[in-house]
C-alpha atoms as a PDB file:
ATOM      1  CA  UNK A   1      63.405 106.690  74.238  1.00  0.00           C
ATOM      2  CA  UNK A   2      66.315 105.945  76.581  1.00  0.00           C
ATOM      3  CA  UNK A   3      65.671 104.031  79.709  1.00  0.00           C
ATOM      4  CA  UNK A   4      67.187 104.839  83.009  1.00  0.00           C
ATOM      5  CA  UNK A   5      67.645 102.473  85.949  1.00  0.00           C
ATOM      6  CA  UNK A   6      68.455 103.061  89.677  1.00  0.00           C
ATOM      7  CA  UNK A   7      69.591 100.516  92.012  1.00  0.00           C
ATOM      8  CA  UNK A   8      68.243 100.612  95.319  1.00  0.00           C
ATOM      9  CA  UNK A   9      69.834  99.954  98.524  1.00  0.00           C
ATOM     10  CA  UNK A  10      73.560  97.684  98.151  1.00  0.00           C
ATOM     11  CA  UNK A  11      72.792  96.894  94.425  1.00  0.00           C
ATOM     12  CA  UNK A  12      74.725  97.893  91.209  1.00  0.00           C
ATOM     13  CA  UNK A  13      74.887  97.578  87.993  1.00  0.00           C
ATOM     14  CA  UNK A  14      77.500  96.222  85.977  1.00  0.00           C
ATOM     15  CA  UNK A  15      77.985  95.754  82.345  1.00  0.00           C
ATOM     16  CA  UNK A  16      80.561  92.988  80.886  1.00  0.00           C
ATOM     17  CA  UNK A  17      83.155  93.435  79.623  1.00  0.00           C
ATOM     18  CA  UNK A  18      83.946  91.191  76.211  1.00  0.00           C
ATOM     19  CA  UNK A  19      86.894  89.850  75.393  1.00  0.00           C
ATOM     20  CA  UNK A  20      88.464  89.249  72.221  1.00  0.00           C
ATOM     21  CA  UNK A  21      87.488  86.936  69.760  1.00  0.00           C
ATOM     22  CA  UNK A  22      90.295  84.882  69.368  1.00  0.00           C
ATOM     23  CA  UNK A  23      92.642  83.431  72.009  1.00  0.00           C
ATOM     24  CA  UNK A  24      96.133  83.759  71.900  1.00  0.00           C
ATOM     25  CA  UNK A  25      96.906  80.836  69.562  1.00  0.00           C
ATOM     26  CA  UNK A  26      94.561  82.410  66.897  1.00  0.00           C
ATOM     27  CA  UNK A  27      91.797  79.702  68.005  1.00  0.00           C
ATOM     28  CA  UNK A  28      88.766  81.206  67.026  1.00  0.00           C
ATOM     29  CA  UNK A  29      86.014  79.583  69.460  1.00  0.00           C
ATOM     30  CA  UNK A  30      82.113  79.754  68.644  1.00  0.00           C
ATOM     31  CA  UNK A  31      80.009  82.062  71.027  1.00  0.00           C
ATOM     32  CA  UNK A  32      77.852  78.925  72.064  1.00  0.00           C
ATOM     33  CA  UNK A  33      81.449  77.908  73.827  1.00  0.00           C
ATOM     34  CA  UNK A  34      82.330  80.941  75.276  1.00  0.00           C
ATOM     35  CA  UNK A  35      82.201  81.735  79.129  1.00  0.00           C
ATOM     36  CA  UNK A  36      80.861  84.695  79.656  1.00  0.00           C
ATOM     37  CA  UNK A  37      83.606  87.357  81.268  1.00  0.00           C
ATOM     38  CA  UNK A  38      83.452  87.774  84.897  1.00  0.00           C
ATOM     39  CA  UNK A  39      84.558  91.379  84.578  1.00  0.00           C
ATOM     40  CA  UNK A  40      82.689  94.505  84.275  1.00  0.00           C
ATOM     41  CA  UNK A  41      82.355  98.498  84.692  1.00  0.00           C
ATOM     42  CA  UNK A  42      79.892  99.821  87.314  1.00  0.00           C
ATOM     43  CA  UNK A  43      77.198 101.694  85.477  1.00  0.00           C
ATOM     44  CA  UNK A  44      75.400 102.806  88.765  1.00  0.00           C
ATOM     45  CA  UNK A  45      75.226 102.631  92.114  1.00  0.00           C
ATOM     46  CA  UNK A  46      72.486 102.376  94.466  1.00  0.00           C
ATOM     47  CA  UNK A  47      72.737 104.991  98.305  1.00  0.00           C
ATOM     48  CA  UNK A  48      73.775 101.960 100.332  1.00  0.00           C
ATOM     49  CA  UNK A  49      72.067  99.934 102.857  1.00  0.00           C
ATOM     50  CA  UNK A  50      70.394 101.113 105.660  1.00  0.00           C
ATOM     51  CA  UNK A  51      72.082 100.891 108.847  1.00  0.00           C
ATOM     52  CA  UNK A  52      69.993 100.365 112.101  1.00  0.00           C
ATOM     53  CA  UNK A  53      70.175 104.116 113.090  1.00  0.00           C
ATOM     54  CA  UNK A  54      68.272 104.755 110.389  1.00  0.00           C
ATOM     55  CA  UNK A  55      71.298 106.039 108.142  1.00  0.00           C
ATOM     56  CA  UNK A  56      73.000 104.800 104.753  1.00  0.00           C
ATOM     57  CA  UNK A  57      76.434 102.905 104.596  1.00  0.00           C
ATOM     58  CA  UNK A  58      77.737 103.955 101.612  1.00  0.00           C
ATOM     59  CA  UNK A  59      78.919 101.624  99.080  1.00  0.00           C
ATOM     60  CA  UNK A  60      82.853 100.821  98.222  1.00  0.00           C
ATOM     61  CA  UNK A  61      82.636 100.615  94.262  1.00  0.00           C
ATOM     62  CA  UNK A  62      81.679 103.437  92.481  1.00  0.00           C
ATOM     63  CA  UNK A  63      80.016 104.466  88.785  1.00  0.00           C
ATOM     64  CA  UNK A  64      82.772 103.779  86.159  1.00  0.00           C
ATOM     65  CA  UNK A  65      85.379 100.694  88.294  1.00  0.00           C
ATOM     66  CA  UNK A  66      86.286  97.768  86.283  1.00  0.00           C
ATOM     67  CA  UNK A  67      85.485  94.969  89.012  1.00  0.00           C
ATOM     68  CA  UNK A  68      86.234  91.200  89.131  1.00  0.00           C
ATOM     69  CA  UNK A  69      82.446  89.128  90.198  1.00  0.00           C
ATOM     70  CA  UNK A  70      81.491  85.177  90.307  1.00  0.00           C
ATOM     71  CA  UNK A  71      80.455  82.728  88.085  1.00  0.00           C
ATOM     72  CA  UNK A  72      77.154  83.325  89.259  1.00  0.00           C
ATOM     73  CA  UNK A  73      76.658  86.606  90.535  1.00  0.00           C
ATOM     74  CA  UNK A  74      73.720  88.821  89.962  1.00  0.00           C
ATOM     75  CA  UNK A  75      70.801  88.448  87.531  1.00  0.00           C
ATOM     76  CA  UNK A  76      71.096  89.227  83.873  1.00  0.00           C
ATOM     77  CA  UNK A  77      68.727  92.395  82.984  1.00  0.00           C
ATOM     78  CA  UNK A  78      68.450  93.873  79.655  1.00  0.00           C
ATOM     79  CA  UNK A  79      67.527  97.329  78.953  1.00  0.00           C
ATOM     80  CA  UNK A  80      66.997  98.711  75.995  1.00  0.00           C
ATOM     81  CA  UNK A  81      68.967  96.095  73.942  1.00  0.00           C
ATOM     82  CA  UNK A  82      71.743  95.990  76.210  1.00  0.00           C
ATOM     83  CA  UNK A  83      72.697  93.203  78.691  1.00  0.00           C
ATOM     84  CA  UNK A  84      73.504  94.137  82.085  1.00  0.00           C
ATOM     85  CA  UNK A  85      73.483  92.885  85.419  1.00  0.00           C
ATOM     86  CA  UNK A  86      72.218  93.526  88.655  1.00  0.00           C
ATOM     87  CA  UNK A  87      74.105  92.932  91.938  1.00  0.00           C
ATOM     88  CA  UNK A  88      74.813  93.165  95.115  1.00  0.00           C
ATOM     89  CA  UNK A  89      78.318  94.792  96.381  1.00  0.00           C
ATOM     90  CA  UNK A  90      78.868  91.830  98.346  1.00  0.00           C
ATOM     91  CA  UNK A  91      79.188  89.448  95.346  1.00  0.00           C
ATOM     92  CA  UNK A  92      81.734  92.163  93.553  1.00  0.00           C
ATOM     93  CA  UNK A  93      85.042  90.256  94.471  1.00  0.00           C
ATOM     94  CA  UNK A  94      86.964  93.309  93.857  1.00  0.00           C
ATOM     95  CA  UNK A  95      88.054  96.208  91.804  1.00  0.00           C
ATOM     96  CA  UNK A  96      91.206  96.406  89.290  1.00  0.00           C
ATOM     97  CA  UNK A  97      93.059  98.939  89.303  1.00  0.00           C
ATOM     98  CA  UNK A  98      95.119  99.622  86.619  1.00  0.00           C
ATOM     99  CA  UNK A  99      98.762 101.576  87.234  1.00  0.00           C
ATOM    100  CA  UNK A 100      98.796 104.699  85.400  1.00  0.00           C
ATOM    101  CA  UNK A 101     100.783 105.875  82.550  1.00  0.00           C
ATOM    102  CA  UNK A 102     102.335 108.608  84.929  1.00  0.00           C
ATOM    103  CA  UNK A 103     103.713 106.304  87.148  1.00  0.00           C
ATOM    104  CA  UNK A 104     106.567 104.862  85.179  1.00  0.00           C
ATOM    105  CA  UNK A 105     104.625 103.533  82.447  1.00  0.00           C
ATOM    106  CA  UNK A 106     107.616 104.313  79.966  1.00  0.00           C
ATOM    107  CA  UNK A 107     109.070 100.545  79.488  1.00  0.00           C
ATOM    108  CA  UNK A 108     112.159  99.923  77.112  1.00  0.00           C
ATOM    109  CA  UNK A 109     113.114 103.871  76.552  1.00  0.00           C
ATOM    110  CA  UNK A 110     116.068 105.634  78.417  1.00  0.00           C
ATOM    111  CA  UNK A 111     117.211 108.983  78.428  1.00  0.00           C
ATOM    112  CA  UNK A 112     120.800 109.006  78.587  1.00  0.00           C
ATOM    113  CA  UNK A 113     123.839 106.402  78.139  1.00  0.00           C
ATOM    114  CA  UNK A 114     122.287 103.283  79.231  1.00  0.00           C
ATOM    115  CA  UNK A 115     124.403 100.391  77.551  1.00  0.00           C
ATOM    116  CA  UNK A 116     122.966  97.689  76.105  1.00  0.00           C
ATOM    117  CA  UNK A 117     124.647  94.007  76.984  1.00  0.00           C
ATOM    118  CA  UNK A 118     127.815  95.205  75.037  1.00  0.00           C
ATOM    119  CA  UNK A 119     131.444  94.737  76.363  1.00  0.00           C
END
């Protein structure tokens, strides 16, 4: 049976994101050495905190950003097999966004007589 969680107030959830196993120079290093990423997706959101007129601020980062945290943000949870962590917004450092392929994501290819370094 699945398990849900909900944040509540300015908390979220985030799950890691892994990196690859090797580095660029095909160094393979043991997971005892390994940092642990510092980037994530948001898996949920909680409805913000509560401001002093009685009313919810919502949150900035939303259910499915990639965002950039600390060293030692959050607590480590896991649910149902799965590690995740719990947050506050205020420790997210930001969110990465990534250009998309619609905005000139076509590198190397031309479409017409573009010359290449010939005289």
């Amino acid at each position: 049976m699945a398990t849900n969680i909900r944040p509540l107030h300015d908390r979220v959830i985030v799950r890691r994101l892994e990196e690859g196993e090797q580095m660029r120079g095909g160094i393979i290093i043991p997971d005892t050495a390994k940092e642990k990423p510092q980037e994530g997706e948001v898996i949920a959101v909680g409805e913000g905190k509560r401001k002093d007129d009685g009313t919810r601020q919502a949150l900035d980062v939303r259910a499915g950003d990639r965002v950039l945290f600390g060293k030692y943000s959050g607590s480590e949870i896991k649910l149902d097999g799965e590690e995740l962590m719990i947050m506050r917004e205020d420790e997210i450092l930001g969110v990465i966004e990534r250009a998309g392929a619609a905005a000139g994501g076509g590198t190397g290819t031309t479409t017409g007589g573009g010359k290449k370094g010939g005289k």
